[in-house]
PDB file of N, CA and C in Angstrom:
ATOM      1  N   UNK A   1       8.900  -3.286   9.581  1.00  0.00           N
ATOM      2  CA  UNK A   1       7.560  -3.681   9.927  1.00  0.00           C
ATOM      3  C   UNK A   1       6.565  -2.911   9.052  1.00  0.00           C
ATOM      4  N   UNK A   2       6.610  -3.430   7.469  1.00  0.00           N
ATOM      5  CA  UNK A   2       5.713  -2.951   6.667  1.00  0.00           C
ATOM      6  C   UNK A   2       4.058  -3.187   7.072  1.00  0.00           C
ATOM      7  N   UNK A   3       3.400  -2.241   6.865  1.00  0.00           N
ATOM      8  CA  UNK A   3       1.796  -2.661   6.734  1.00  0.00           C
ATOM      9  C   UNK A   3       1.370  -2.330   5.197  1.00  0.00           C
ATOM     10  N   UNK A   4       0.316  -2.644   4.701  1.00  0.00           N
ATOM     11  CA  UNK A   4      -0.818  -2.417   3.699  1.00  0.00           C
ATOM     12  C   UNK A   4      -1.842  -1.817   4.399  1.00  0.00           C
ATOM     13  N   UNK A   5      -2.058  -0.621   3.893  1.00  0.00           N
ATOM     14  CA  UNK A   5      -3.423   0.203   4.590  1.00  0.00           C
ATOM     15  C   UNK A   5      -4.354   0.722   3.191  1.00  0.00           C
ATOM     16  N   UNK A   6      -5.507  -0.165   3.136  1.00  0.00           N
ATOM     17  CA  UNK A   6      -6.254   0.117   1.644  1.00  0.00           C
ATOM     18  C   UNK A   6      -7.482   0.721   2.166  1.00  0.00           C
ATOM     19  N   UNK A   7      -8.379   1.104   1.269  1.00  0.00           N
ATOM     20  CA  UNK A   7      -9.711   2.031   1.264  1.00  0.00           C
ATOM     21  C   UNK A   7      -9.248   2.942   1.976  1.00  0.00           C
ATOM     22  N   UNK A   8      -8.180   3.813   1.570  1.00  0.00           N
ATOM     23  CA  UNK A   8      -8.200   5.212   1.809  1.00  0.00           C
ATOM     24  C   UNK A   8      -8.977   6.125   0.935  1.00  0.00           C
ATOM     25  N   UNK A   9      -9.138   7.190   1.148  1.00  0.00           N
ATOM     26  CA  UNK A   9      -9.840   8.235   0.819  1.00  0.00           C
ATOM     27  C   UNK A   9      -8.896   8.743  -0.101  1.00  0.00           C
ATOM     28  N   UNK A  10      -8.933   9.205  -1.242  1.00  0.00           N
ATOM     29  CA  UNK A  10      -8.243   9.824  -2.309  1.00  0.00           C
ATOM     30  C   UNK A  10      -7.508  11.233  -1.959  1.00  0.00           C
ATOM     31  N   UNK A  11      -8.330  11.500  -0.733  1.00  0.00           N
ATOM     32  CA  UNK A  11      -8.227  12.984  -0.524  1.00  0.00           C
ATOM     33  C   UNK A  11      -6.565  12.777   0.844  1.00  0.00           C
ATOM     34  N   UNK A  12      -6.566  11.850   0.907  1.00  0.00           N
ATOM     35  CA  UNK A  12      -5.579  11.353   1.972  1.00  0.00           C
ATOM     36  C   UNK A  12      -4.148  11.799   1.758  1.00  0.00           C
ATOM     37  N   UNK A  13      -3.679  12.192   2.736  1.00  0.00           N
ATOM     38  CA  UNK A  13      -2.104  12.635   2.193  1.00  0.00           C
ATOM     39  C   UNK A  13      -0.728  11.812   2.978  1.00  0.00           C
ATOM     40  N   UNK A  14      -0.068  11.886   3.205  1.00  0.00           N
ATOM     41  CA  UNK A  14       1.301  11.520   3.682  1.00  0.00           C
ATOM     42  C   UNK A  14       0.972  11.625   5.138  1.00  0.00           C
ATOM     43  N   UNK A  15       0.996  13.089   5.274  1.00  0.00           N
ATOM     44  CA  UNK A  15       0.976  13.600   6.416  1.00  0.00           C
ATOM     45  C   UNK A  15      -0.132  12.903   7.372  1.00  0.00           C
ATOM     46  N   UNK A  16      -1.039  13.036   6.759  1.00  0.00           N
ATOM     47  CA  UNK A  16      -2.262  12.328   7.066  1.00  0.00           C
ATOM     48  C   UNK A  16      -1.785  10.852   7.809  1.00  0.00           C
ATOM     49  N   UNK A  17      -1.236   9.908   6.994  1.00  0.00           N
ATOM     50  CA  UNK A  17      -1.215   8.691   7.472  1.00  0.00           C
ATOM     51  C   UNK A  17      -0.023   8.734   8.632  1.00  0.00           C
ATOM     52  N   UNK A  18       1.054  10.069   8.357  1.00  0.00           N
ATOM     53  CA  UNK A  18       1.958   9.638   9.389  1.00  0.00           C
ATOM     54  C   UNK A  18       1.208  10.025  11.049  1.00  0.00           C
ATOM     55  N   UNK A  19       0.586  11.250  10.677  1.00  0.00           N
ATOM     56  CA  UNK A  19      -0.451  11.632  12.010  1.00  0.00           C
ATOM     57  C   UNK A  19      -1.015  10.481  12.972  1.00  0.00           C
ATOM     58  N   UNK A  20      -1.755   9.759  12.087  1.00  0.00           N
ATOM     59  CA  UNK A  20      -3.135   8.744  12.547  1.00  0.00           C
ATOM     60  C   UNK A  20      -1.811   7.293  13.116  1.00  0.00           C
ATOM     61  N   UNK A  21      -1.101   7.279  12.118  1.00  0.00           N
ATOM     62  CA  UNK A  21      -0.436   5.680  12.928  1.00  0.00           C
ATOM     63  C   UNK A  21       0.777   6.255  13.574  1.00  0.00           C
ATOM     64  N   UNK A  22       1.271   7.393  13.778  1.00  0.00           N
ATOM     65  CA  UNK A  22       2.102   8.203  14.494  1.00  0.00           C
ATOM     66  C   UNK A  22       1.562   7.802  16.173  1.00  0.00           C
ATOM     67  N   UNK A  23       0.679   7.646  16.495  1.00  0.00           N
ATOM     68  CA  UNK A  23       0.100   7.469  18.066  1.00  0.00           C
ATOM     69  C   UNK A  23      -0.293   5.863  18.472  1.00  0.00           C
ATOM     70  N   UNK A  24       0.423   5.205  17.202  1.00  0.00           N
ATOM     71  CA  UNK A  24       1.064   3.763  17.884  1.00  0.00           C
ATOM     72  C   UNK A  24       2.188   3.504  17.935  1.00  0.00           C
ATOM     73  N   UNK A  25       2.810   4.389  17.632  1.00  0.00           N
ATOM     74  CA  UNK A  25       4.396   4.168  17.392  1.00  0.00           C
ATOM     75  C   UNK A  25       5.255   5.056  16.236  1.00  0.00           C
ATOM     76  N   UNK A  26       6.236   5.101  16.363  1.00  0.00           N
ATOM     77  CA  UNK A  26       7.481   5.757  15.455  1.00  0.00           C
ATOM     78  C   UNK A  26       7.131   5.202  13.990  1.00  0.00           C
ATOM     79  N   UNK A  27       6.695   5.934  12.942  1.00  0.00           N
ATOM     80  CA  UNK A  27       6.391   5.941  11.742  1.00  0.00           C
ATOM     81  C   UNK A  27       7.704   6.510  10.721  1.00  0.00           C
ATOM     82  N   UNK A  28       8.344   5.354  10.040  1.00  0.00           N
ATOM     83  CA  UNK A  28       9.595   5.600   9.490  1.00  0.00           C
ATOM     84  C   UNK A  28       9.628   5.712   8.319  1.00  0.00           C
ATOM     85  N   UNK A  29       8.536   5.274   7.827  1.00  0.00           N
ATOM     86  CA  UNK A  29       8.301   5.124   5.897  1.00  0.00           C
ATOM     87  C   UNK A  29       6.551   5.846   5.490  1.00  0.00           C
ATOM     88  N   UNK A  30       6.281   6.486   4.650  1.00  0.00           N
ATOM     89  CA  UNK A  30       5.007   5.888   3.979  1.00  0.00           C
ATOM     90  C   UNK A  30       5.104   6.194   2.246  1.00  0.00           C
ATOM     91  N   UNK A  31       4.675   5.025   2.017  1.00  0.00           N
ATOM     92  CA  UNK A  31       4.462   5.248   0.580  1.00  0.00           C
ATOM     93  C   UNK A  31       3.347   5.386   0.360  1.00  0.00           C
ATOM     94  N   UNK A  32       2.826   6.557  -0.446  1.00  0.00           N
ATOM     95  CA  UNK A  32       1.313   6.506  -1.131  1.00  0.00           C
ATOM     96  C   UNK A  32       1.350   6.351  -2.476  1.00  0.00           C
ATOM     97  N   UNK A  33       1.339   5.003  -3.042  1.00  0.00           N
ATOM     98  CA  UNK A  33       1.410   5.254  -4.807  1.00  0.00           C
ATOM     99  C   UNK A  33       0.264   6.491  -5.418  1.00  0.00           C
ATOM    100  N   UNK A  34       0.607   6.675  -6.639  1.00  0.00           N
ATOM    101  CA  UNK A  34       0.404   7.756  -7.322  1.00  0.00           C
ATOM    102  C   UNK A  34       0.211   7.063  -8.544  1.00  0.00           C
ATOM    103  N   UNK A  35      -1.498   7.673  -9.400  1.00  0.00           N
ATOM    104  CA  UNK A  35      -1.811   7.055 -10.522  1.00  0.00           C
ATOM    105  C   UNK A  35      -0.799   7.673 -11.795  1.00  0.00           C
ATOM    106  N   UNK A  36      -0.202   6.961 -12.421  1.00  0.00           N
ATOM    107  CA  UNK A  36       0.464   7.749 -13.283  1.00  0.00           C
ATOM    108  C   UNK A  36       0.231   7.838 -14.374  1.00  0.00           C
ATOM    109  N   UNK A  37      -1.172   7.775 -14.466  1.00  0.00           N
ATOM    110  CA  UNK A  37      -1.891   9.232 -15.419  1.00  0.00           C
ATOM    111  C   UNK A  37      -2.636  10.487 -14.722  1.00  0.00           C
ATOM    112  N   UNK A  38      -3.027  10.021 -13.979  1.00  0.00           N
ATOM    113  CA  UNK A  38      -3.655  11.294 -12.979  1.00  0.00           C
ATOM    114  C   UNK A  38      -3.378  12.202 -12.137  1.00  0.00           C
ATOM    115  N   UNK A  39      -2.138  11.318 -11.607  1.00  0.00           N
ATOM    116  CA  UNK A  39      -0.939  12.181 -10.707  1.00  0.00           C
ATOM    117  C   UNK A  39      -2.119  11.890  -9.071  1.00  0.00           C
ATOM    118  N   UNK A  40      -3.166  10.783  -9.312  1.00  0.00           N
ATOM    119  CA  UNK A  40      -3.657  10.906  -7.804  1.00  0.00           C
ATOM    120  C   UNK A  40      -3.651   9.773  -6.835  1.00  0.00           C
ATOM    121  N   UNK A  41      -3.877   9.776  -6.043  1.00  0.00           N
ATOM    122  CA  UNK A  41      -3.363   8.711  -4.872  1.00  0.00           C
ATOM    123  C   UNK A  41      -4.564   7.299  -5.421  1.00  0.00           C
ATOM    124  N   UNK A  42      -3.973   6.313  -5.459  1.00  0.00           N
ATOM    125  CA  UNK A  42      -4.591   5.464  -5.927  1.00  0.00           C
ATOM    126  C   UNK A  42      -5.304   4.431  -4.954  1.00  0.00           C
ATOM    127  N   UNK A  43      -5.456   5.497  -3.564  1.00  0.00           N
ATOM    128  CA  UNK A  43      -6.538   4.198  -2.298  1.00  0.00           C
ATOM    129  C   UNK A  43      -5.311   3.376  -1.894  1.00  0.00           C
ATOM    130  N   UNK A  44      -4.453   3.513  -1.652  1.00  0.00           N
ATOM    131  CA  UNK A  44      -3.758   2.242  -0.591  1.00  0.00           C
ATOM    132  C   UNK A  44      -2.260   3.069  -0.114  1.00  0.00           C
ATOM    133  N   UNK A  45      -1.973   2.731   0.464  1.00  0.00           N
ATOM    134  CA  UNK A  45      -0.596   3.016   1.061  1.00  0.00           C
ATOM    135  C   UNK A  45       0.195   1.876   1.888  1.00  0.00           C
ATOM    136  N   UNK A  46       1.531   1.902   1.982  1.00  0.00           N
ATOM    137  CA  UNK A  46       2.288   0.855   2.668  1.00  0.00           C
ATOM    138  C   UNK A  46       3.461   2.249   3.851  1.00  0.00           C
ATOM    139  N   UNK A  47       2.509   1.481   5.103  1.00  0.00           N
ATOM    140  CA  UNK A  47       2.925   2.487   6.592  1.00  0.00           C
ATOM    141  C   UNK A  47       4.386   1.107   6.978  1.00  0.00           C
ATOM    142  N   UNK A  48       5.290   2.053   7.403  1.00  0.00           N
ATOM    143  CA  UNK A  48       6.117   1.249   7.803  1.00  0.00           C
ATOM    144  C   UNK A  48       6.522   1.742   9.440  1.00  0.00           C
ATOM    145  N   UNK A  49       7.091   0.868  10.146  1.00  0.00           N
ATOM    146  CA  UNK A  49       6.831   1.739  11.891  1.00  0.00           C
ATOM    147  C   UNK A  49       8.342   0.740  12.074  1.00  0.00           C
ATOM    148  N   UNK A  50       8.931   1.599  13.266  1.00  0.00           N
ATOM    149  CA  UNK A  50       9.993   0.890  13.787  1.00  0.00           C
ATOM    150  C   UNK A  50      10.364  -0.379  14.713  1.00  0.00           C
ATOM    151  N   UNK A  51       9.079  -1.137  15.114  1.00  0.00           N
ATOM    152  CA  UNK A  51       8.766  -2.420  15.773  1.00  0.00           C
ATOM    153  C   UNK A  51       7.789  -3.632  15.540  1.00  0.00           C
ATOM    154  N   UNK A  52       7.938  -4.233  15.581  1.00  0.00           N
ATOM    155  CA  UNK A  52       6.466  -5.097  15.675  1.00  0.00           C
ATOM    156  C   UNK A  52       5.893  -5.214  16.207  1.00  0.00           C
ATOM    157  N   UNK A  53       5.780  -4.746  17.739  1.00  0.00           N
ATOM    158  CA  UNK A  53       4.966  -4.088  18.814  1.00  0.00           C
ATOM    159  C   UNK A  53       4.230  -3.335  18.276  1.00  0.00           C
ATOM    160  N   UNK A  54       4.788  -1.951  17.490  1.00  0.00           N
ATOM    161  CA  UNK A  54       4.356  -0.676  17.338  1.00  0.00           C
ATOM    162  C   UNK A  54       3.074  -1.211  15.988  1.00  0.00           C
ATOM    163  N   UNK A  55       3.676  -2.048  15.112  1.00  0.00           N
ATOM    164  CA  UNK A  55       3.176  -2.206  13.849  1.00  0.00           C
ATOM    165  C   UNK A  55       1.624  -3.048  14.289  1.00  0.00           C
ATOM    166  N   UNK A  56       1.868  -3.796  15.098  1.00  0.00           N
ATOM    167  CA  UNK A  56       0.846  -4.958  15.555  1.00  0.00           C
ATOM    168  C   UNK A  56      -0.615  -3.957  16.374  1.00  0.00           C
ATOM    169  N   UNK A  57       0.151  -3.320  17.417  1.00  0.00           N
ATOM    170  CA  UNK A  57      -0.630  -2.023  18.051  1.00  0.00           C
ATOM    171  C   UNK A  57      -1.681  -1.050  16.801  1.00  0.00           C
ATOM    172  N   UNK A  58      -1.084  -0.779  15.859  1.00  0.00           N
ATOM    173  CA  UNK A  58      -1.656   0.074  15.089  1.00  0.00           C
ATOM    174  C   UNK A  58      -2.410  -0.976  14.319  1.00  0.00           C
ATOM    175  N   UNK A  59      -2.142  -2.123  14.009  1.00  0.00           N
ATOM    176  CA  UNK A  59      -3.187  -3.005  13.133  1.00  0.00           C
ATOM    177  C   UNK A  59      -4.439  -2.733  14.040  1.00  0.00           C
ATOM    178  N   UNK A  60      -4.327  -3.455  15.211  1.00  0.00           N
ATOM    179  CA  UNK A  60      -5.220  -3.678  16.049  1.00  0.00           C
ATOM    180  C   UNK A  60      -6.250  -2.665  16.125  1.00  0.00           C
ATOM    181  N   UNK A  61      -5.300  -1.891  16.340  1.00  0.00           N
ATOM    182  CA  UNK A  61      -6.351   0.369  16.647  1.00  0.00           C
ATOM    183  C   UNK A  61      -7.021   0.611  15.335  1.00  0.00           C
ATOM    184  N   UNK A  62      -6.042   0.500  14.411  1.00  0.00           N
ATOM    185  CA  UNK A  62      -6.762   1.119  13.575  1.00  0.00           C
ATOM    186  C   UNK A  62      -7.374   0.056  12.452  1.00  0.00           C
ATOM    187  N   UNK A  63      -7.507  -1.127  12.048  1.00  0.00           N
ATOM    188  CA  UNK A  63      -8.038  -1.985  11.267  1.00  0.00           C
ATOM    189  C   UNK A  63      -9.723  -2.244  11.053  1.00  0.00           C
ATOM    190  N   UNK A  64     -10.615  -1.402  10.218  1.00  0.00           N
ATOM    191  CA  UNK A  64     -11.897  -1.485  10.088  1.00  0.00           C
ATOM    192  C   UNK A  64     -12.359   0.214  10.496  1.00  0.00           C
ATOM    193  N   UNK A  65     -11.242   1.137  11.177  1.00  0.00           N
ATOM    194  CA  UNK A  65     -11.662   2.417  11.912  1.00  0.00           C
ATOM    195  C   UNK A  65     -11.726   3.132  10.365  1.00  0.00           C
ATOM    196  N   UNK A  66     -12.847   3.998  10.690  1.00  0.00           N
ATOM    197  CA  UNK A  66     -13.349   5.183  10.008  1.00  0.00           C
ATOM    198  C   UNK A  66     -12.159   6.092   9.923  1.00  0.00           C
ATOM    199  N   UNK A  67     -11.354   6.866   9.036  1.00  0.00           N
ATOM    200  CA  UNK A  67     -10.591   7.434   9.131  1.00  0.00           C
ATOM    201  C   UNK A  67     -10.579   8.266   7.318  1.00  0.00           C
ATOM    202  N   UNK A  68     -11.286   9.387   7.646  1.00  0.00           N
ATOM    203  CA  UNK A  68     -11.594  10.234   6.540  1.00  0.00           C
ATOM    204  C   UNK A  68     -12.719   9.660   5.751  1.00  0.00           C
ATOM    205  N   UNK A  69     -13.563   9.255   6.154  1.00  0.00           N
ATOM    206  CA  UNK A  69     -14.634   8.790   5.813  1.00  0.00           C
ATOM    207  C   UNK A  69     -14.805   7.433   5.059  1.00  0.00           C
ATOM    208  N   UNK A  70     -13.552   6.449   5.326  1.00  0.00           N
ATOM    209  CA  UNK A  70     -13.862   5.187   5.138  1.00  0.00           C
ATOM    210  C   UNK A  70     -13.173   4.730   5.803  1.00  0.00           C
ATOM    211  N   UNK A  71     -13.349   3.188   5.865  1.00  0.00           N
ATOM    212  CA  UNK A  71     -13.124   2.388   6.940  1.00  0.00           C
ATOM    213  C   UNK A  71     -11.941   1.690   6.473  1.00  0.00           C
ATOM    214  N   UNK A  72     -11.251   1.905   6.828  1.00  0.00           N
ATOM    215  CA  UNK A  72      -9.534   1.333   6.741  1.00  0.00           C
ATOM    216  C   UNK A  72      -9.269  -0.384   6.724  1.00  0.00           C
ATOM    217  N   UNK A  73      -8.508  -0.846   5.751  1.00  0.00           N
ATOM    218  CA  UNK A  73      -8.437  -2.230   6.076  1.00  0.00           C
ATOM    219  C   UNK A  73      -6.604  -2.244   6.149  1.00  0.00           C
ATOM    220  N   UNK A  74      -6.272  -2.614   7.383  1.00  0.00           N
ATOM    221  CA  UNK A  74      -4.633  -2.245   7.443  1.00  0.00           C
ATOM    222  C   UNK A  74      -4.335  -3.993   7.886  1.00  0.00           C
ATOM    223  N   UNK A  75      -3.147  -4.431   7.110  1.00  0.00           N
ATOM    224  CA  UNK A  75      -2.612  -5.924   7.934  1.00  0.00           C
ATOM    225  C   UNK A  75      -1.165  -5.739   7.336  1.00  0.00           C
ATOM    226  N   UNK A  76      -0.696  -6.743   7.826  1.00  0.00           N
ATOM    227  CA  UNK A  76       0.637  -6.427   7.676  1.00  0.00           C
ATOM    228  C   UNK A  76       0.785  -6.923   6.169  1.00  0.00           C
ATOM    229  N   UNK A  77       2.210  -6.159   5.412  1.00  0.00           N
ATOM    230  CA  UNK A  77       2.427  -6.376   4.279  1.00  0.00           C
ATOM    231  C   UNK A  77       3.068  -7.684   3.716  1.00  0.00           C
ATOM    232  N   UNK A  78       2.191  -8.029   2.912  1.00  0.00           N
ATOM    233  CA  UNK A  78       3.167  -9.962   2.438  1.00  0.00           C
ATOM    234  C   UNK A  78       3.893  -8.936   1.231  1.00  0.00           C
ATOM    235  N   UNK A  79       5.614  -9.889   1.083  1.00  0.00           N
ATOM    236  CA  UNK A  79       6.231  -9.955   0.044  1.00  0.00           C
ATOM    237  C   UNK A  79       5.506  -9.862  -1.332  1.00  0.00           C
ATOM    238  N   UNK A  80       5.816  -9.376  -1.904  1.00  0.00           N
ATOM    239  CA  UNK A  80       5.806  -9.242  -3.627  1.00  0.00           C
ATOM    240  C   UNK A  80       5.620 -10.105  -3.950  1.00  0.00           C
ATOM    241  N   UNK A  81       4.456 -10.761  -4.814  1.00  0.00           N
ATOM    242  CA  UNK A  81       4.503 -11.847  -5.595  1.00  0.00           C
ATOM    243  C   UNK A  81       5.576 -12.092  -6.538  1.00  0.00           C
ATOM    244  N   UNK A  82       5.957 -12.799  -7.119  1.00  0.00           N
ATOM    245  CA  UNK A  82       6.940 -12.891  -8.249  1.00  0.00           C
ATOM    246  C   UNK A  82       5.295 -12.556  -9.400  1.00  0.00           C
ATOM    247  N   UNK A  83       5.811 -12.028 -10.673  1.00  0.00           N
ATOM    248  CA  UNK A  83       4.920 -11.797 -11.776  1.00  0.00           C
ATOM    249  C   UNK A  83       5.824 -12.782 -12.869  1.00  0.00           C
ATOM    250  N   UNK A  84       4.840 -13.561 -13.772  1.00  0.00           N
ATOM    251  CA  UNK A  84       5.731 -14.345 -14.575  1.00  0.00           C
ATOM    252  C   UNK A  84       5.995 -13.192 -15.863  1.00  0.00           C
ATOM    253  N   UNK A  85       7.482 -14.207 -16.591  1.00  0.00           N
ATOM    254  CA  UNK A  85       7.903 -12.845 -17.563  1.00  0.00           C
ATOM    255  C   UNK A  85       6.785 -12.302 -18.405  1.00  0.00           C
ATOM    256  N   UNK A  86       6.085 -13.353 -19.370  1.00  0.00           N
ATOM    257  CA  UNK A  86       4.728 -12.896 -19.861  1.00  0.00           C
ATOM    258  C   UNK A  86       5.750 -12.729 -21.728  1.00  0.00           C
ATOM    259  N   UNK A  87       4.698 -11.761 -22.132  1.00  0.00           N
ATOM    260  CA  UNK A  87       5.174 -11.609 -23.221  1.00  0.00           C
ATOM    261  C   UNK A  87       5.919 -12.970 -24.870  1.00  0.00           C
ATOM    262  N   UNK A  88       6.645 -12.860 -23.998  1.00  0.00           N
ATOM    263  CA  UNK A  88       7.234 -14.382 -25.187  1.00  0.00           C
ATOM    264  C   UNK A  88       8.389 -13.454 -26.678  1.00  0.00           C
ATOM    265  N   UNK A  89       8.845 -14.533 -27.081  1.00  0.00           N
ATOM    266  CA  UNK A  89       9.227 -14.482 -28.407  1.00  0.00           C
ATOM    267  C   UNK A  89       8.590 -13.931 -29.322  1.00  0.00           C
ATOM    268  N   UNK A  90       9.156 -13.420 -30.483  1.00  0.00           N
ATOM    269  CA  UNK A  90       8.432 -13.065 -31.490  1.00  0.00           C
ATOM    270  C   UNK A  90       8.514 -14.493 -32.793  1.00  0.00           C
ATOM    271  N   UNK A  91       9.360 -14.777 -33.805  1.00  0.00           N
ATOM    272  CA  UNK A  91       9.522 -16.381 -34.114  1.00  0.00           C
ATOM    273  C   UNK A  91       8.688 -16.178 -35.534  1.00  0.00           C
ATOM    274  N   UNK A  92       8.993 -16.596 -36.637  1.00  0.00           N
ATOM    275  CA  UNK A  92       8.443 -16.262 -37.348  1.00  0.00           C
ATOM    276  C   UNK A  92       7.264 -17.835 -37.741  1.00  0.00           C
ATOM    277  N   UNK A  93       5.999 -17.425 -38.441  1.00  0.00           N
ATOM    278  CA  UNK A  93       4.919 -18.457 -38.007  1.00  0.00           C
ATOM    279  C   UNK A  93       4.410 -18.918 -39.774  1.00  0.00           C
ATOM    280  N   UNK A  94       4.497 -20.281 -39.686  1.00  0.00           N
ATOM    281  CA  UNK A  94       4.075 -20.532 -41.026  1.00  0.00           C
ATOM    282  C   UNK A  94       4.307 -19.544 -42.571  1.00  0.00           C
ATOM    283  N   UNK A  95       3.867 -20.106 -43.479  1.00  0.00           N
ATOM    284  CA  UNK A  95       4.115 -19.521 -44.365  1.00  0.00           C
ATOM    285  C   UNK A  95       5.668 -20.002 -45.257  1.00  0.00           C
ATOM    286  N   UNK A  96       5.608 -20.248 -46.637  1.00  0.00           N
ATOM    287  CA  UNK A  96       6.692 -20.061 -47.373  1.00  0.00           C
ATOM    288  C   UNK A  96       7.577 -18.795 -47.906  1.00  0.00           C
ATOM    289  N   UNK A  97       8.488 -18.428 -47.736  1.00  0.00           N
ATOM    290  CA  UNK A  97       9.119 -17.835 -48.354  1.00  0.00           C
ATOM    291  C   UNK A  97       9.908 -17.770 -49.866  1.00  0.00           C
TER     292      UNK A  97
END
């Protein structure tokens, strides 16, 4: 029972998020990505909880709440988009040899 929890506070830690959604339920995961040039929390995290009771409860509580000085937007997490491959061939382009 993944969530998305965005407009966090930079200053936000692990601990932090397990605390605050810890008092809707059993908190089993959190990921906080990390900018990897800066080494700093990049505003979002994905809270994971052991029910959908528990997960639904904490949307509810905490979705729009002030929590370190901004207002939290938490819903549950959709699947990964697929990303297309991109890039392409290289192929050599006009011109005589």
């Amino acid at each position: 029972m993944k969530m998305y929890v965005g407009n966090l506070s930079f200053d936000t830690t692990q601990n932090d998020l397990e605390s605050v959604f810890g008092e809707y339920g059993t908190v089993t995961d959190v990921h906080l990505p990390q900018d990897r040039d800066t080494g700093r929390p990049r505003g979002f995290a994905f809270v994971t909880m052991d029910s959908k009771e528990a997960m639904e409860s904490a949307i509810s509580g905490l979705d729009g709440q002030e929590v370190g000085g901004r207002n939290l937007k938490v819903n549950e997490a959709r699947p990964r988009e697929a990303r297309g491959g991109g890039g392409g061939g290289g192929g050599r382009r006009g011109g005589a040899w």
